[in-house]
C-alpha atoms as a PDB file:
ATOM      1  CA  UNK A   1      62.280  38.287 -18.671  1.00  0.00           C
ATOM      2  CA  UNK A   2      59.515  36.234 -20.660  1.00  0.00           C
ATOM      3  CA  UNK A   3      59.052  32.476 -20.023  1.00  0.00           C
ATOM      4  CA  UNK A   4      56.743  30.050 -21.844  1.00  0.00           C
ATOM      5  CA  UNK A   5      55.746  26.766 -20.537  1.00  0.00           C
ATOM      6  CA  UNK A   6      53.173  24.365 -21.545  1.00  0.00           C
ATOM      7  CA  UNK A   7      50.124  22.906 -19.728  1.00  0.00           C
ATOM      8  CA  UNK A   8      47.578  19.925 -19.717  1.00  0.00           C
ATOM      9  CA  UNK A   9      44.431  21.687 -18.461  1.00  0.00           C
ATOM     10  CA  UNK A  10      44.146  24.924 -16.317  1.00  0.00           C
ATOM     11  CA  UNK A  11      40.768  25.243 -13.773  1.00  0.00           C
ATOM     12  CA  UNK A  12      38.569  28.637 -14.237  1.00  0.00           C
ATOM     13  CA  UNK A  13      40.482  29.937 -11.128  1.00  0.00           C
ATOM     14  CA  UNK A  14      43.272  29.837 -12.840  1.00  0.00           C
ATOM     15  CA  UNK A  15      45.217  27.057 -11.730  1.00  0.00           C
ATOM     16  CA  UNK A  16      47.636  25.010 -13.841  1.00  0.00           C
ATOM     17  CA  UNK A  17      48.244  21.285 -14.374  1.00  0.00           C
ATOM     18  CA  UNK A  18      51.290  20.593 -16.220  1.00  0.00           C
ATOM     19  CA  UNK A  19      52.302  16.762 -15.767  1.00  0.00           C
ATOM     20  CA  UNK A  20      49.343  14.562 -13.901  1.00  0.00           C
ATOM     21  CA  UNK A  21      45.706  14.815 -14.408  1.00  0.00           C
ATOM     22  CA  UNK A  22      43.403  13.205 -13.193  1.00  0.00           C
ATOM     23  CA  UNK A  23      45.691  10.355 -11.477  1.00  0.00           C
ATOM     24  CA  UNK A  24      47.284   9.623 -14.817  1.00  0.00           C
ATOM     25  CA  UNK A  25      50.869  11.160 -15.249  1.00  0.00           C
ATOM     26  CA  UNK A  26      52.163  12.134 -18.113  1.00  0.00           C
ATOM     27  CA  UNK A  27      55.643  14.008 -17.833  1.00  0.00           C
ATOM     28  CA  UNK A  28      57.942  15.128 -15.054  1.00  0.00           C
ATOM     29  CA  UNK A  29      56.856  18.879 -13.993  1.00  0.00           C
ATOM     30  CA  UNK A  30      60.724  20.133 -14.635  1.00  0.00           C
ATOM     31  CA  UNK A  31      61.258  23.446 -14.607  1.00  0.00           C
ATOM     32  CA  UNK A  32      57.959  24.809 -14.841  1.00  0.00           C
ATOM     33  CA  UNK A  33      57.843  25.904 -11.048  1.00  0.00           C
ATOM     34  CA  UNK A  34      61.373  28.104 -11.823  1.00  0.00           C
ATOM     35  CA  UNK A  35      59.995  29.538 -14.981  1.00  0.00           C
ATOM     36  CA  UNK A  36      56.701  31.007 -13.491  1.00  0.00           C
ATOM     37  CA  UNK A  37      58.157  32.062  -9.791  1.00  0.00           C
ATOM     38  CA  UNK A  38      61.262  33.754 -11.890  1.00  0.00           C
ATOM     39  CA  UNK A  39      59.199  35.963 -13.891  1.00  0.00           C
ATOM     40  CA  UNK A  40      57.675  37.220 -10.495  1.00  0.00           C
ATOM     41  CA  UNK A  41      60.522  39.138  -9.131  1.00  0.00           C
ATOM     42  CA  UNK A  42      60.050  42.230 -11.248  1.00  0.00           C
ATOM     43  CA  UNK A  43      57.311  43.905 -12.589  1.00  0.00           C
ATOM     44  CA  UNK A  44      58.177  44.161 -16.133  1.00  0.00           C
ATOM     45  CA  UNK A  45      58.660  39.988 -16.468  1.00  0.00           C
ATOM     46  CA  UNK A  46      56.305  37.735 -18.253  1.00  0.00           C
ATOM     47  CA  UNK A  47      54.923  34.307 -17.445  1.00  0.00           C
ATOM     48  CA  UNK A  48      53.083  32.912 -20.684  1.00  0.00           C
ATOM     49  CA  UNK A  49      51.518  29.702 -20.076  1.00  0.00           C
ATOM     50  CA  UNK A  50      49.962  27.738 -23.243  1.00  0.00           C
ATOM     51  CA  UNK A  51      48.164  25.340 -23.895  1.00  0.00           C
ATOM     52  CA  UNK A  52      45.559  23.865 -27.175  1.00  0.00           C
ATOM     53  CA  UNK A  53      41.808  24.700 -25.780  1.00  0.00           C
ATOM     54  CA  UNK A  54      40.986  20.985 -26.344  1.00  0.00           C
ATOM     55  CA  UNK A  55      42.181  17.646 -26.316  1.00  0.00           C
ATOM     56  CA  UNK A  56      40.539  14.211 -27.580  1.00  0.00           C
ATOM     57  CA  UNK A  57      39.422  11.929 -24.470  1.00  0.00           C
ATOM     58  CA  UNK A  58      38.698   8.429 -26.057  1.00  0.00           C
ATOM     59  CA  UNK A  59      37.060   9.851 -29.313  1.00  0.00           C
ATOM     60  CA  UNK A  60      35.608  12.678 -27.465  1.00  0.00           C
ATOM     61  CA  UNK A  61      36.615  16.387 -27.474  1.00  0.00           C
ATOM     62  CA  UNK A  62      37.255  17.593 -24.486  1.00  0.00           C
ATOM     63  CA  UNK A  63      38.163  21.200 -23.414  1.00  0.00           C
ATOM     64  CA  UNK A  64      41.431  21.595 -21.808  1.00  0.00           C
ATOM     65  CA  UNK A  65      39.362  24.645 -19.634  1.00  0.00           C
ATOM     66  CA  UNK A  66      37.875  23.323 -16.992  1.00  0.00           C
ATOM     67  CA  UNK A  67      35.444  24.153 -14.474  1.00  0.00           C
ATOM     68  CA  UNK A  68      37.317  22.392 -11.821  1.00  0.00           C
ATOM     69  CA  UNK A  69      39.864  20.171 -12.054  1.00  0.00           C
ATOM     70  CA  UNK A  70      39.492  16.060 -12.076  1.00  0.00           C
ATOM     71  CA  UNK A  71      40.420  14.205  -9.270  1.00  0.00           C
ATOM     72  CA  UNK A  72      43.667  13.334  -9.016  1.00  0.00           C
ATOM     73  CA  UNK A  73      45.315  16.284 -10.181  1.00  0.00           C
ATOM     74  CA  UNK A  74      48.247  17.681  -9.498  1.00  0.00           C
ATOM     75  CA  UNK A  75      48.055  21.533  -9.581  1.00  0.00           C
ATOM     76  CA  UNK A  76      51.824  22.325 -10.469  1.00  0.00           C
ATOM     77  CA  UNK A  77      51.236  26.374 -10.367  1.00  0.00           C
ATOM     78  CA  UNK A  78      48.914  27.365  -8.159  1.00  0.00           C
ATOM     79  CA  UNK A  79      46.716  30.466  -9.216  1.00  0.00           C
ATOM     80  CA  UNK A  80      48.100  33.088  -7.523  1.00  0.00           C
ATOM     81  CA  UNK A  81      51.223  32.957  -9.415  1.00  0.00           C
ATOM     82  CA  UNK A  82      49.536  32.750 -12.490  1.00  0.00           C
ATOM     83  CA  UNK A  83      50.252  35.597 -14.895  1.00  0.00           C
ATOM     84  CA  UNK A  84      48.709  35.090 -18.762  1.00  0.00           C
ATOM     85  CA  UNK A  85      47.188  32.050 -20.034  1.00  0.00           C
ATOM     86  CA  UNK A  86      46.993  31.638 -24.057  1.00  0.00           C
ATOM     87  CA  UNK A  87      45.190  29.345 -26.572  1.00  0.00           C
ATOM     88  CA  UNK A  88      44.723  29.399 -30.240  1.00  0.00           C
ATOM     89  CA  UNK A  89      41.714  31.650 -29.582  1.00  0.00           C
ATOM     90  CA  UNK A  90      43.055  34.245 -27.491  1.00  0.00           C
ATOM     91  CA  UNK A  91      44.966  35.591 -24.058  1.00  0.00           C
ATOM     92  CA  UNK A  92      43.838  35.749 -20.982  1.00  0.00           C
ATOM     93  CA  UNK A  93      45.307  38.180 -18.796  1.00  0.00           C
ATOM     94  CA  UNK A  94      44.993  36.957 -14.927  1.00  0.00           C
ATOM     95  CA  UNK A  95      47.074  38.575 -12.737  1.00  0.00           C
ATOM     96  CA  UNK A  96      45.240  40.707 -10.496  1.00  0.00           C
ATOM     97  CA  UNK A  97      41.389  39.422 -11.414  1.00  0.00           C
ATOM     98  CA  UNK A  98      39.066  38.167  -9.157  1.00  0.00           C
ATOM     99  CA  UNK A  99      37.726  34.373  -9.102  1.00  0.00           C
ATOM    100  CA  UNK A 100      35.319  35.521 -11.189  1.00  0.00           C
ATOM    101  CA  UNK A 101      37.060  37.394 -13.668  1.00  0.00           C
ATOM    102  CA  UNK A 102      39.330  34.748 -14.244  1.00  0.00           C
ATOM    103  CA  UNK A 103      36.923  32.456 -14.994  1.00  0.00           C
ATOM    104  CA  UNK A 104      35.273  34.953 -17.693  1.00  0.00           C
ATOM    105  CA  UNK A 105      38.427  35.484 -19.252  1.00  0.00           C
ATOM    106  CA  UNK A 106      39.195  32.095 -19.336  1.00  0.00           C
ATOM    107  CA  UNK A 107      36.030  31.261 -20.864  1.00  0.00           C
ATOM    108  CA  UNK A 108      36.730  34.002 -23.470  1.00  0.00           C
ATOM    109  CA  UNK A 109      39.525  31.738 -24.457  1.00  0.00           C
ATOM    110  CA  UNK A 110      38.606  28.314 -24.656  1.00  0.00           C
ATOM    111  CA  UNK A 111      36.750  26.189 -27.901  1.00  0.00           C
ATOM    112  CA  UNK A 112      33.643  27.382 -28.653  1.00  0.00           C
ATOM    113  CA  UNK A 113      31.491  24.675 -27.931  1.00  0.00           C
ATOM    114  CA  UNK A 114      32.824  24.746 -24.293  1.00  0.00           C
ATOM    115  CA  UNK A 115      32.456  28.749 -23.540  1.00  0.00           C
ATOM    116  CA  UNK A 116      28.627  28.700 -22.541  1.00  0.00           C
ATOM    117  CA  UNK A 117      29.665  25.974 -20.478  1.00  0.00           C
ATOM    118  CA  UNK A 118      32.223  27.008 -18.587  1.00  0.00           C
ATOM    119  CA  UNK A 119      30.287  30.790 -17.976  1.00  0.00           C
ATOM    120  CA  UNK A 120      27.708  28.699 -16.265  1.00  0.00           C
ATOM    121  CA  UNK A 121      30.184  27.013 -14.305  1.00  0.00           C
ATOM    122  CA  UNK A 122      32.175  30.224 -13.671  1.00  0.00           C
ATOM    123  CA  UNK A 123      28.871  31.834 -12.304  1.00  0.00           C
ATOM    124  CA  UNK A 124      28.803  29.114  -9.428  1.00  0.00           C
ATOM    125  CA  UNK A 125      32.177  30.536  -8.046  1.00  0.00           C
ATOM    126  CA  UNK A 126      31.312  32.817  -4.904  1.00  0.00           C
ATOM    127  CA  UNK A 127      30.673  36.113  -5.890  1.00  0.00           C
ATOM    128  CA  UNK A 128      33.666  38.465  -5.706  1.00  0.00           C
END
């Protein structure tokens, strides 16, 4: 099995906000829970999670990678049960990566004008 499922901003650990971020909801999580645990119970399943690499915050760009998460988020798939993340500029493969490796790969995926960025933030995670 593959599944898809959207998202609003995922941290460089790897976790996933799909409906409130930041204190400001802005959808229902439905079945995004089902369609990344499913995937988990055999090896040869897929969870694909996508999302754009940036969004426009009141005129601003704003990367949809994120060092860590604004408060009053609501992390709907915690980063142990997250598999591959993909943008318009690549895949990130998680599953099994360190902190720190995450956050590298993640990097590797986001907008350009953000990577730099979010190495430097990624290098303040504790060292694996």
């Amino acid at each position: 099995m593959v599944t898809i499922n959207g998202a609003l901003a995922v941290d460089l650990a790897g976790q996933v906000v799909a409906d409130t971020i930041g204190g400001t909801q802005f959808s229902g999580v439905g079945g995004h829970e089902d369609f990344v645990s499913g995937p988990g119970l055999d090896s040869s399943d897929r969870s694909l999670i996508c999302l754009p690499s940036t969004t426009m915050v009141n005129g601003i760009l704003t990367s949809r990678i994120m060092g860590i998460l604004p408060s009053g988020s609501v992390v709907s798939t915690p980063r142990h049960q997250v598999d591959t993340i993909i943008t318009e500029f690549g895949v990130a493969e998680l599953e099994g990566r360190t902190i720190r490796e995450r956050a590298h790969a993640l990097a590797a995926i986001a907008h350009p004008q953000f990577r730099d960025e979010l190495l430097a933030s990624g290098e303040s995670w504790p060292q694996d």
